[in-house]
Structure formats: C-alpha cells, structure tokens
Protein backbone atom coordinates (compact mmCIF):
# COMPACT_ATOMS: atom_id res chain seq x y z
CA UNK A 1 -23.27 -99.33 15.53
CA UNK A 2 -25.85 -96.64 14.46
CA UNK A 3 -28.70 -98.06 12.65
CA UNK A 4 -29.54 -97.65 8.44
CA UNK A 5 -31.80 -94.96 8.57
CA UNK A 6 -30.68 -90.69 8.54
CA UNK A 7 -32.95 -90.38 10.87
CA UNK A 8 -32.01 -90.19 14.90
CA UNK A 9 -33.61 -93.31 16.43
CA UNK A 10 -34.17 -92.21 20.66
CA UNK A 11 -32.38 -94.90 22.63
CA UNK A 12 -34.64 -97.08 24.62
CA UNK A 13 -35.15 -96.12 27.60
CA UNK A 14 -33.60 -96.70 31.19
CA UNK A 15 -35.97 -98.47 33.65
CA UNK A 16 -35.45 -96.73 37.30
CA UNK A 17 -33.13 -98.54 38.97
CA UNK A 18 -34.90 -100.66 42.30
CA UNK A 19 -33.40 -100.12 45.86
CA UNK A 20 -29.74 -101.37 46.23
CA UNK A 21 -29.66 -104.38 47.55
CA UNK A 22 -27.93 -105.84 50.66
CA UNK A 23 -25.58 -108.06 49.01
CA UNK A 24 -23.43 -110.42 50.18
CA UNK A 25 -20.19 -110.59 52.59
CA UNK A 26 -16.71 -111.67 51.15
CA UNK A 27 -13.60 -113.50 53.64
CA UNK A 28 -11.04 -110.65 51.97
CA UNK A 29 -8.79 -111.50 54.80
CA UNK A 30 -8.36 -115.02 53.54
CA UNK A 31 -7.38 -113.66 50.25
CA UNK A 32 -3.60 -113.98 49.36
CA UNK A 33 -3.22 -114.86 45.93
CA UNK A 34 -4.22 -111.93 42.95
CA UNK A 35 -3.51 -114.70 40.43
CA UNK A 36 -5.99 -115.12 37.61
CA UNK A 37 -8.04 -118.34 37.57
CA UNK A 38 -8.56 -120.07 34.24
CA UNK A 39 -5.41 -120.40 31.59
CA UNK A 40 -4.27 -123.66 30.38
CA UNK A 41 -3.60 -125.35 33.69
CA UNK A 42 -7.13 -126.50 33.92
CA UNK A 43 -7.71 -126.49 30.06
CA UNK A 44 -8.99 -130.00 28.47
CA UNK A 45 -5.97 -129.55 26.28
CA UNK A 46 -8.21 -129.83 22.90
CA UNK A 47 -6.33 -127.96 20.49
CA UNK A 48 -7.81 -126.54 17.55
CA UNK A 49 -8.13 -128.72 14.90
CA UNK A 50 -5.56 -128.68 11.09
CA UNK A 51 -6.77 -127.45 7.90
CA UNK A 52 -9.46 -124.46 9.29
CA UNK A 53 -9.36 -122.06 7.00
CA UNK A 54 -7.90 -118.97 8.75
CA UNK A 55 -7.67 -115.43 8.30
CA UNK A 56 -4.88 -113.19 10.15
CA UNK A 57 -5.21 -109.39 9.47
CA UNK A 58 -2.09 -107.46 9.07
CA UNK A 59 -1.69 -105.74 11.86
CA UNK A 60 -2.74 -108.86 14.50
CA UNK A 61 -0.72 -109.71 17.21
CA UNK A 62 1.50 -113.12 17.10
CA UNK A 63 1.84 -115.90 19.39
CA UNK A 64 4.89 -114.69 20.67
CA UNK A 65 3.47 -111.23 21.68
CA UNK A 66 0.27 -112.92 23.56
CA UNK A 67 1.66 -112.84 26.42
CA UNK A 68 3.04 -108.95 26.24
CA UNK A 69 2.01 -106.40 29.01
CA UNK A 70 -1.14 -104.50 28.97
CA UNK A 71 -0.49 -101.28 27.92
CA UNK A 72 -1.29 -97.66 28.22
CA UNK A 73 -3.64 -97.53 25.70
CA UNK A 74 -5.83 -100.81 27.03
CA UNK A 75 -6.27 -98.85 30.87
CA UNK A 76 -6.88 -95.67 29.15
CA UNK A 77 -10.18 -97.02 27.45
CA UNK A 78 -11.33 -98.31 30.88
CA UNK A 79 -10.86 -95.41 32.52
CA UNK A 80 -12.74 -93.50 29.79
CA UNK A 81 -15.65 -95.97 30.28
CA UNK A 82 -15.63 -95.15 33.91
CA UNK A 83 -14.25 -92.41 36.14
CA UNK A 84 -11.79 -93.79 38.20
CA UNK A 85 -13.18 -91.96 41.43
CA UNK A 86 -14.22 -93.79 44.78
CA UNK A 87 -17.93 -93.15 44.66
CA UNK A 88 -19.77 -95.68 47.96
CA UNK A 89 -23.10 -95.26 45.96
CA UNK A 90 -22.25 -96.45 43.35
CA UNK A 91 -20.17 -99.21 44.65
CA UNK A 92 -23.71 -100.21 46.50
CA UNK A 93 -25.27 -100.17 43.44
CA UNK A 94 -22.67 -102.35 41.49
CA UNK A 95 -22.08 -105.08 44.56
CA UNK A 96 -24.85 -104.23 47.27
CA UNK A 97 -24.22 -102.39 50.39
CA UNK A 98 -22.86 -105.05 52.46
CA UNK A 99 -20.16 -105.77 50.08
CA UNK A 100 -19.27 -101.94 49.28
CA UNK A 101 -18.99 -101.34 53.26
CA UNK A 102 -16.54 -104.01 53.74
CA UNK A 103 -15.17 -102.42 50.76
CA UNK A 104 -14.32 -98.89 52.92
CA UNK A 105 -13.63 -100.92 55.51
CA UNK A 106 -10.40 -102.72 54.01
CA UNK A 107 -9.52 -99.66 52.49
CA UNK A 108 -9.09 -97.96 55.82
CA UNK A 109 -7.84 -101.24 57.71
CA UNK A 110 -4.73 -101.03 54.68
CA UNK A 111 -4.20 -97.61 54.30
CA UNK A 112 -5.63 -97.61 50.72
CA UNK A 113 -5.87 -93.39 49.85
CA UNK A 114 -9.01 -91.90 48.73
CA UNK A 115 -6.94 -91.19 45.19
CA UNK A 116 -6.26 -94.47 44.80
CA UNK A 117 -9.36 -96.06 46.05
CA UNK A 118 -11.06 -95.04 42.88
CA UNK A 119 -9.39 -97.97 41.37
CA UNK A 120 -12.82 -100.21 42.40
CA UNK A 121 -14.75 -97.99 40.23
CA UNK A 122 -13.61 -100.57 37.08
CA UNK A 123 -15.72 -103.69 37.31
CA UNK A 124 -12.54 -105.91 36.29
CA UNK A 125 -11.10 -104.37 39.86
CA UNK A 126 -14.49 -104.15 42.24
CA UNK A 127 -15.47 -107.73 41.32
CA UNK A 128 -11.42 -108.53 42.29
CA UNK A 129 -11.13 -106.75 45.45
CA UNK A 130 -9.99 -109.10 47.58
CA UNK A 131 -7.16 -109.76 45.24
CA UNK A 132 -6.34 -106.11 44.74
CA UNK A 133 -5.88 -105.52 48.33
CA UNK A 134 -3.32 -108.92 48.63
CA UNK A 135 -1.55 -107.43 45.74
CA UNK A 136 -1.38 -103.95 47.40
CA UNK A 137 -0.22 -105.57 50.75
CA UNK A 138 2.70 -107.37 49.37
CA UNK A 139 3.86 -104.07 47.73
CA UNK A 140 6.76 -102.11 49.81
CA UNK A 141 5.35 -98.69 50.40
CA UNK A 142 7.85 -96.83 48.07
CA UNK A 143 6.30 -98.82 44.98
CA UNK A 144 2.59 -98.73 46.22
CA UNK A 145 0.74 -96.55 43.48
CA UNK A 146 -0.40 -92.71 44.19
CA UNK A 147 -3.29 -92.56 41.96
CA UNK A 148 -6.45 -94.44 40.43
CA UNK A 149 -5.08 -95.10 36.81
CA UNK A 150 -1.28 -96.53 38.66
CA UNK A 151 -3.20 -98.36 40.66
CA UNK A 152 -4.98 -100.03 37.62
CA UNK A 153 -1.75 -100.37 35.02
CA UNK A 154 -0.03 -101.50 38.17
CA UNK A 155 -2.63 -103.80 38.84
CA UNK A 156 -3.76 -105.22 35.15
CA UNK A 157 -0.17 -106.03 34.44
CA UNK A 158 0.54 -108.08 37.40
CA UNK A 159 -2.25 -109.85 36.70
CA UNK A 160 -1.77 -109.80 33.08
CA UNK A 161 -3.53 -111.07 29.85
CA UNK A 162 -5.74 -114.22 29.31
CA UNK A 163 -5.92 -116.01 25.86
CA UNK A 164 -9.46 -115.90 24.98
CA UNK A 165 -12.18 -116.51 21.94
CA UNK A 166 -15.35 -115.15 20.60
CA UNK A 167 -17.39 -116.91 18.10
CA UNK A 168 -20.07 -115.10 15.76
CA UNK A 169 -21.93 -116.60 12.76
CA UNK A 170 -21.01 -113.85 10.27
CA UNK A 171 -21.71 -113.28 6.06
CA UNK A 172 -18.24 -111.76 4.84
CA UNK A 173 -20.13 -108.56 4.89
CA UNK A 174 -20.58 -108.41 9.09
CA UNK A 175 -16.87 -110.24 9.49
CA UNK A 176 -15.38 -106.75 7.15
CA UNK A 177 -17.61 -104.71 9.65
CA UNK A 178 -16.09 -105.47 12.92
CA UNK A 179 -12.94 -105.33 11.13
CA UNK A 180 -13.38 -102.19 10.56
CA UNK A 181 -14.94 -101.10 13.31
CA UNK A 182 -12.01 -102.24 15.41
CA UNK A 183 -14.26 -103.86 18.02
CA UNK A 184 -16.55 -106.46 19.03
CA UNK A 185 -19.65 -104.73 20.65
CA UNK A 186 -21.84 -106.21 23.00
CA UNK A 187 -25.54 -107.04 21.08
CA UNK A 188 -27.12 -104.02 22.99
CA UNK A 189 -24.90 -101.95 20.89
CA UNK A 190 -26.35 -103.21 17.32
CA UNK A 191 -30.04 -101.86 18.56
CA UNK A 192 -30.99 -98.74 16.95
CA UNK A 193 -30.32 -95.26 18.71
CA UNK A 194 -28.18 -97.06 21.65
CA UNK A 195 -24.57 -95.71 21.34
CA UNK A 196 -21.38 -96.22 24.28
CA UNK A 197 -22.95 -93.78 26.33
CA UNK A 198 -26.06 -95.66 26.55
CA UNK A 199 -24.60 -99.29 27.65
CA UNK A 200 -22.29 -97.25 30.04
CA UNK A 201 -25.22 -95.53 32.01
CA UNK A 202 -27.52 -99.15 31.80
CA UNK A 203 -24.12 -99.89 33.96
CA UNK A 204 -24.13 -97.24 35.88
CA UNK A 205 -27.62 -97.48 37.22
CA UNK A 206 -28.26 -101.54 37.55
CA UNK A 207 -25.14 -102.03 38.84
CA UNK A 208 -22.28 -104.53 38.08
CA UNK A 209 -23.96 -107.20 40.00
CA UNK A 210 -27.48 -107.07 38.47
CA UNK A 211 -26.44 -106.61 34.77
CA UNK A 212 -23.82 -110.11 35.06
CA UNK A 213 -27.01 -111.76 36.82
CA UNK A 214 -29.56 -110.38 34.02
CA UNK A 215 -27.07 -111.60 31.76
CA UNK A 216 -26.55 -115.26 32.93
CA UNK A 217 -30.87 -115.92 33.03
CA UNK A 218 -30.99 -113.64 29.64
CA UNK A 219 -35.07 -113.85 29.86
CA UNK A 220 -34.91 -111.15 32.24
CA UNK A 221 -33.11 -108.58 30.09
CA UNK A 222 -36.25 -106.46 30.48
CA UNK A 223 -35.14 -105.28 33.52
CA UNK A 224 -32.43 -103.53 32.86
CA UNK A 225 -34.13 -102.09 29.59
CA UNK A 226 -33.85 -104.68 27.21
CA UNK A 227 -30.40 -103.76 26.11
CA UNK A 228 -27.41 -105.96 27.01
CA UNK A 229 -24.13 -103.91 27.42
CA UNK A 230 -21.95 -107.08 28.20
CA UNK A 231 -19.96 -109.31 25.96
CA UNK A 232 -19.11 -113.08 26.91
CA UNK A 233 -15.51 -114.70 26.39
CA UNK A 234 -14.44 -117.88 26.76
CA UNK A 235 -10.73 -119.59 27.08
CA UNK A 236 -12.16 -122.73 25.95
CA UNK A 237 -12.79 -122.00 22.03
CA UNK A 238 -15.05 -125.09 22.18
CA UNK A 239 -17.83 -122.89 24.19
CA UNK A 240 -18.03 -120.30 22.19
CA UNK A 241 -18.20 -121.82 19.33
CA UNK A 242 -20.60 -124.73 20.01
CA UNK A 243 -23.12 -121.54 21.35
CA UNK A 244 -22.55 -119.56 18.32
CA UNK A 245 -23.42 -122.24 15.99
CA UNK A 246 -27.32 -121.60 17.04
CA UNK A 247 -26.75 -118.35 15.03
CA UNK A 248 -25.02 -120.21 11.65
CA UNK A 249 -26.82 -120.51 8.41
CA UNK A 250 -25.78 -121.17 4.92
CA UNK A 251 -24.86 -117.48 4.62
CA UNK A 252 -23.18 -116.94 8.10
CA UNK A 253 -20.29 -119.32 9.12
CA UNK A 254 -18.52 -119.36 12.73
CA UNK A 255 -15.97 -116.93 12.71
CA UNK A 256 -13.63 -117.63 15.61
CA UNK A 257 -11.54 -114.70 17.26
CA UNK A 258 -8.73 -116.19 18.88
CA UNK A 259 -8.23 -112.80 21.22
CA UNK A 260 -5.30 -111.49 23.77
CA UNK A 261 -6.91 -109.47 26.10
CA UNK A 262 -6.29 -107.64 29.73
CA UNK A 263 -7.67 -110.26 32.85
CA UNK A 264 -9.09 -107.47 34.73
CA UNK A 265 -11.12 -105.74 31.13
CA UNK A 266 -13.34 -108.91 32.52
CA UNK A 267 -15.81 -109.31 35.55
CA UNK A 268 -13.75 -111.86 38.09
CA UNK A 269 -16.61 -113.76 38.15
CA UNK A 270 -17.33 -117.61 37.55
CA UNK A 271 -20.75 -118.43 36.61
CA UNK A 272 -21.46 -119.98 39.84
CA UNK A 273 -20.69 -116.61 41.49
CA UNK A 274 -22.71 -114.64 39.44
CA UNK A 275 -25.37 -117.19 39.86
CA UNK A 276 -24.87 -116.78 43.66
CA UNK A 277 -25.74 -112.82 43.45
CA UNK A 278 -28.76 -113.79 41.47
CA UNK A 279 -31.27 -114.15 44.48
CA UNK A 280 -30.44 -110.58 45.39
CA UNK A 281 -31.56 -109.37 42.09
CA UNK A 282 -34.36 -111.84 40.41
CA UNK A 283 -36.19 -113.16 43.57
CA UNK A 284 -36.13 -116.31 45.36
CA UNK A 285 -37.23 -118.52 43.17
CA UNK A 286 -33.56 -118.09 41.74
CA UNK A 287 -32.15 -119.27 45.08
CA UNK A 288 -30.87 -123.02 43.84
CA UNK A 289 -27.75 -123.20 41.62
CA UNK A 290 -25.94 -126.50 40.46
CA UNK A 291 -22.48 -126.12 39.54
CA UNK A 292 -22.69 -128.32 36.04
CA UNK A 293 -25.09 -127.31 33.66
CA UNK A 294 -26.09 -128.62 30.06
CA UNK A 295 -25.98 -126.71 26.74
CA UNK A 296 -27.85 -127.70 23.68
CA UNK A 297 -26.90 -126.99 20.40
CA UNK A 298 -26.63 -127.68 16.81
CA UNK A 299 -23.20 -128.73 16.66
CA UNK A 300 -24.21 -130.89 19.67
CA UNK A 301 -27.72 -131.60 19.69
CA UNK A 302 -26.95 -133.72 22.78
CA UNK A 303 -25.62 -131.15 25.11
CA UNK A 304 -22.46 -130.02 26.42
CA UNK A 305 -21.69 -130.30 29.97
CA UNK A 306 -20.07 -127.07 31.27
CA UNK A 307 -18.65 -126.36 34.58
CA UNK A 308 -20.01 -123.25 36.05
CA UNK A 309 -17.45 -123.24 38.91
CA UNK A 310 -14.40 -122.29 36.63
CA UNK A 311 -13.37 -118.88 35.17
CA UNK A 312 -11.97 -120.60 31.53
CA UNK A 313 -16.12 -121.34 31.09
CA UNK A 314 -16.88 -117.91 30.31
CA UNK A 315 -15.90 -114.44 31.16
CA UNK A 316 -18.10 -111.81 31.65
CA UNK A 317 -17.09 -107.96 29.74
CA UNK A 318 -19.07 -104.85 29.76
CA UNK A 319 -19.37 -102.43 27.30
CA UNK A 320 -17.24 -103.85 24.37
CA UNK A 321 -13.81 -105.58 23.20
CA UNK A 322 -12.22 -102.75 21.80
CA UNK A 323 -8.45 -102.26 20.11
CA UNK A 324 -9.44 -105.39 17.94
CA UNK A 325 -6.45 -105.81 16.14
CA UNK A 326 -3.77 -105.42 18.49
CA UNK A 327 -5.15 -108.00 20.77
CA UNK A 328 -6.54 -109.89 17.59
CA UNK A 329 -3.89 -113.61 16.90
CA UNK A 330 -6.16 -115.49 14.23
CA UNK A 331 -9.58 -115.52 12.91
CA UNK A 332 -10.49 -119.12 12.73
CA UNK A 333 -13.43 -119.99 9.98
CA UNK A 334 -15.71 -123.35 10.38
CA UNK A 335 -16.83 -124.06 6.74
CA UNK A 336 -19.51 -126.07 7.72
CA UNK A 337 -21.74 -127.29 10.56
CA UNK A 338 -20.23 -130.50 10.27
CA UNK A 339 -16.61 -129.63 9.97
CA UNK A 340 -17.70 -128.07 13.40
CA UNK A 341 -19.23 -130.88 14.65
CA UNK A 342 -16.38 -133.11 14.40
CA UNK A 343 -13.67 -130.47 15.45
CA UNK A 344 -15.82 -129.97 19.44
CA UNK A 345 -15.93 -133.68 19.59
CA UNK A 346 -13.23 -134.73 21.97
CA UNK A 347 -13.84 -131.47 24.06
CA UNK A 348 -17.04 -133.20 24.47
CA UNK A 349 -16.16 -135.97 25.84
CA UNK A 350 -13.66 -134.34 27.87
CA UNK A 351 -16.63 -132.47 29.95
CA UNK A 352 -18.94 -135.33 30.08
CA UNK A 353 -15.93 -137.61 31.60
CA UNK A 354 -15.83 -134.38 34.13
CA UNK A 355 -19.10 -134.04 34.88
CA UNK A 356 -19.78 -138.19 35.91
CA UNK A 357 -16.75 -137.84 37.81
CA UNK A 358 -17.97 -134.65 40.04
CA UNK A 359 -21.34 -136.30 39.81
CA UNK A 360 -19.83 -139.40 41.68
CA UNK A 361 -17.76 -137.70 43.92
CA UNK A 362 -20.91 -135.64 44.99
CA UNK A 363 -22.44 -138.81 45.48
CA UNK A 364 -19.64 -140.63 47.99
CA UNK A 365 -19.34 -137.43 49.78
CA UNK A 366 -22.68 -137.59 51.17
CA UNK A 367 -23.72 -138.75 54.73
C-alpha cells in the first residue's frame, strides 16, 4: 500500500546479507507422512462464541467450500512471488548450507529432475522437504510430476487447505481498505515506498530461515532492514485475537478473518522450530528455547499460555494473503474489549490446564 503523498518515497534500504550460515541437519529418511500438522484434532474445541456481529462479503467462500482444492490461481501467485527454479545458493541462503546439501542429496538419492527440483524454491515446499520427498516416493512413476509448478499443484492439493484466522484492530475505514485491496499485507508493506518487489527481495537475500527467526524475536527486525515481509496465522482464533487486541481502541475494533487458505502458502514451521534456527542467525545468547511461553495482553492481562511445539499456534506467511475473498468465510467483529474478554475465556483455561500438565510431566520425567 503506497503511502499519501504524490511524491515517490525510495524504499528503505536492504542491509547486505551476512555469510550463509551452516544450518542444521534434518532425519528426511525418517519422514513418511506429508500430512499437515495442526487442524481440529488437536484444537481446544472453543468455538466461537453467539451473537458476534458478523460481516460476510458477497463473494466469500462458505463452509461447505472450505475444504475445496487449491486451485490454479492460488499456485500461480506463488510461483509469481518466486521462480520456481532449483537455485543451491539460494537454498543456502534460505535454510543454511548443511540443510540445502542434504537437499541435492535426496534429490539425487530419489531421482527428483532438475525441472522439478525447482519446486523447493517456494518456502511452503523448502521448509516441507522431507514431506515432499515421502509424497513423491509413494507416487507410481507414470503420475510423478514433470515440472516445478505440477510438482507444486500436485503437491499443495494433497496436502490441502487449513482453516485459519487473522485478527486486526481496524476503523471501518482500514476494514473497506483490505476489502478492497483483496489482501492482507504483511506490516512491511504499509511503510512508505516498500512495494511486493521489495518484501520479495528482503526474502531473497536473508533467507527463509533468518526472516521466520527475525520475525519470532521482532526486536531484531533491523537486521533484515526494518521491514517485515511475513504475515502470522493462527488456527486457533483465540491467538490472534487476544494479540490483536494490544492494537484496539475506541475507534478500531478486532476484526476477525475467519480464512481458507493453501497449507503449503505457509512456512512448515512450529515456533519451536523456528526458534531452533535462531542461534544460527541472532547469536548464542539465543541458544535456550522452552516450548510454553506466556502472552500478555489486554484481553488477558494475566497471560496466555501458548504451546510453541504445535503448528495450530501460529503459522508463519511471507509476502501477503492474497485472493481475499475467495478464501475469505466470515469476518467476525468484537464490539468491545470486554465482549472479547469473556469470549477467550475458556480457551484460557484450556492452555493453562495444558501447560501444568506438560509442566508436571516434565517434572516426573526427570532423573
């Protein structure tokens, strides 16, 4: 979104990227499932609470198409965010050499063609590459894909959609906006002179790895430039919403999106595993991780206990949610802090019930 002024505004600019970085080793062999973590199987089953006021444009999608394949148009944007061409430096950059060699290496080991191998140039795939390569191992060679972009359709629809949210704090005039636009962009986007282009090359030279870790310790944004090109999601509507309401004023209520959207348009990344890459990136003194961590906020000035460990706590985009409306089911609207307050309640609960119980079962597991 361009900024108020006539004038052109010159993007910030791109810090040089540092070395790539080793990285880390993955068991791909032990991989044999391609199914997407998260859904409702692990879900705290706390639905959405009667009498929200709700908006549902015109041309949303219904419950009853949530679950439809991802379609032409939906791989067609990815691949116009990124070439789909196998490119090792890059690969280094986005997941550190160690992981991009082992990369080549099961590529050879399965017979995975250089035309097809492009595939891992879409974050949603190279953070997934174990998975792709069970999925492409279980496929008799007749139906194996030829190309890049079959390798992704193929791919994205086996793996198929997750039901997801966003929550902003929006005035009606910023809601009308991003109807408009057709698109939720990533904050990065709303600074002046920084356009697609811009959050695609921040990509492009930090890497995958280092712009998911900048992302989860936000303080060091400087180091990629300041500019964020990812967007968070969350299949618990409780998360999103309990972190927007640090944004919510009189003027700006939380706007849920209740959203449809391709599993692999997503890093395949928990928290914890981004957090894991983080020592790589940010230094040593980032070396500790615990998997349950605690989230102030104004609708729960106490804290909410979130798992870091699961996929459902938040998923990690890059460059924007785009086709708005077709993945779009409802637009849920929280009148008031308190109405908000009351509705996260028993989710609440839920995850501090969780979090004793790991906390004890830590405890009895220890020598």
């Amino acid at each position: 979104m361009e900024g108020a002024s006539s004038k052109a505004v010159p993007p910030p600019p791109i810090p040089t990227p540092g070395p790539v970085v080793t990285g880390q080793e993955q068991a791909w062999t032990e991989v044999t499932s391609w199914e997407e973590p998260g859904g409702d199987r692990d879900s705290p089953q706390c639905p959405l609470p009667e009498g929200l006021s709700t908006i549902t444009p015109r041309r949303a999608r219904g419950q009853e198409n949530r679950d439809e394949s991802v379609s032409e148009a939906e791989v067609d944007w990815m691949a116009t965010q990124r070439p789909l061409v196998f490119d090792m430096a890059q690969l280094s950059r986005d997941y550190g050499e160690k992981e991009a060699t082992q990369m080549q290496q099961a590529m050879g080991e399965l017979g995975v063609p250089v035309a097809v191998a492009g595939v891992f140039a879409w974050p949603g795939v190279g953070s997934r590459w174990p998975r792709f390569l069970a999925w492409w191992k279980q496929l008799p060679l007749p139906e194996r894909p030829d190309s890049a972009r079959s390798a992704l359709l193929g791919f994205a629809r086996t793996v198929g959609r997750v039901r997801t949210f966003r929550a902003l704090a929006l005035d009606d005039a910023g809601l009308k906006r991003i109807l408009s636009e057709d698109e939720i962009f990533p904050s990065g986007r709303l600074r002046d002179g920084v356009d697609a282009a811009h959050l695609r090359r921040v990509v492009d030279t930090h890497g995958v790895a280092k712009v998911t870790v900048v992302r989860l310790y936000i303080s060091n944004m400087p180091k990629i430039g300041g500019v964020d090109p990812s967007i968070s999601l969350h299949d618990d509507w409780q998360t999103t919403s309990v972190i927007a309401s640090g944004y919510a004023s009189n003027a700006k209520k939380v706007n849920l999106f209740e959203l449809s959207v391709p599993a692999v348009e997503s890093v395949g990344w928990t928290l914890n595993e981004v957090a894991q890459r983080s020592c790589d990136h940010l230094g040593s003194q980032y070396a500790d991780h615990e998997r349950w961590f605690k989230f102030p906020s104004p609708a729960v000035p106490q804290g909410t206990w979130f798992d870091s460990m699961l996929q459902r706590t938040e998923r990690y985009g890059l460059y924007s949610v785009p086709h708005l409306h077709s993945r779009l089911m409802n637009i849920y609207v929280f009148d008031t802090l308190a109405q908000l307050k009351a509705a996260v309640n028993p989710f609440v609960k839920v995850m501090a019930e969780r979090q004793s119980a790991s906390a004890t079962h830590s405890r009895k597991a220890q020598p």
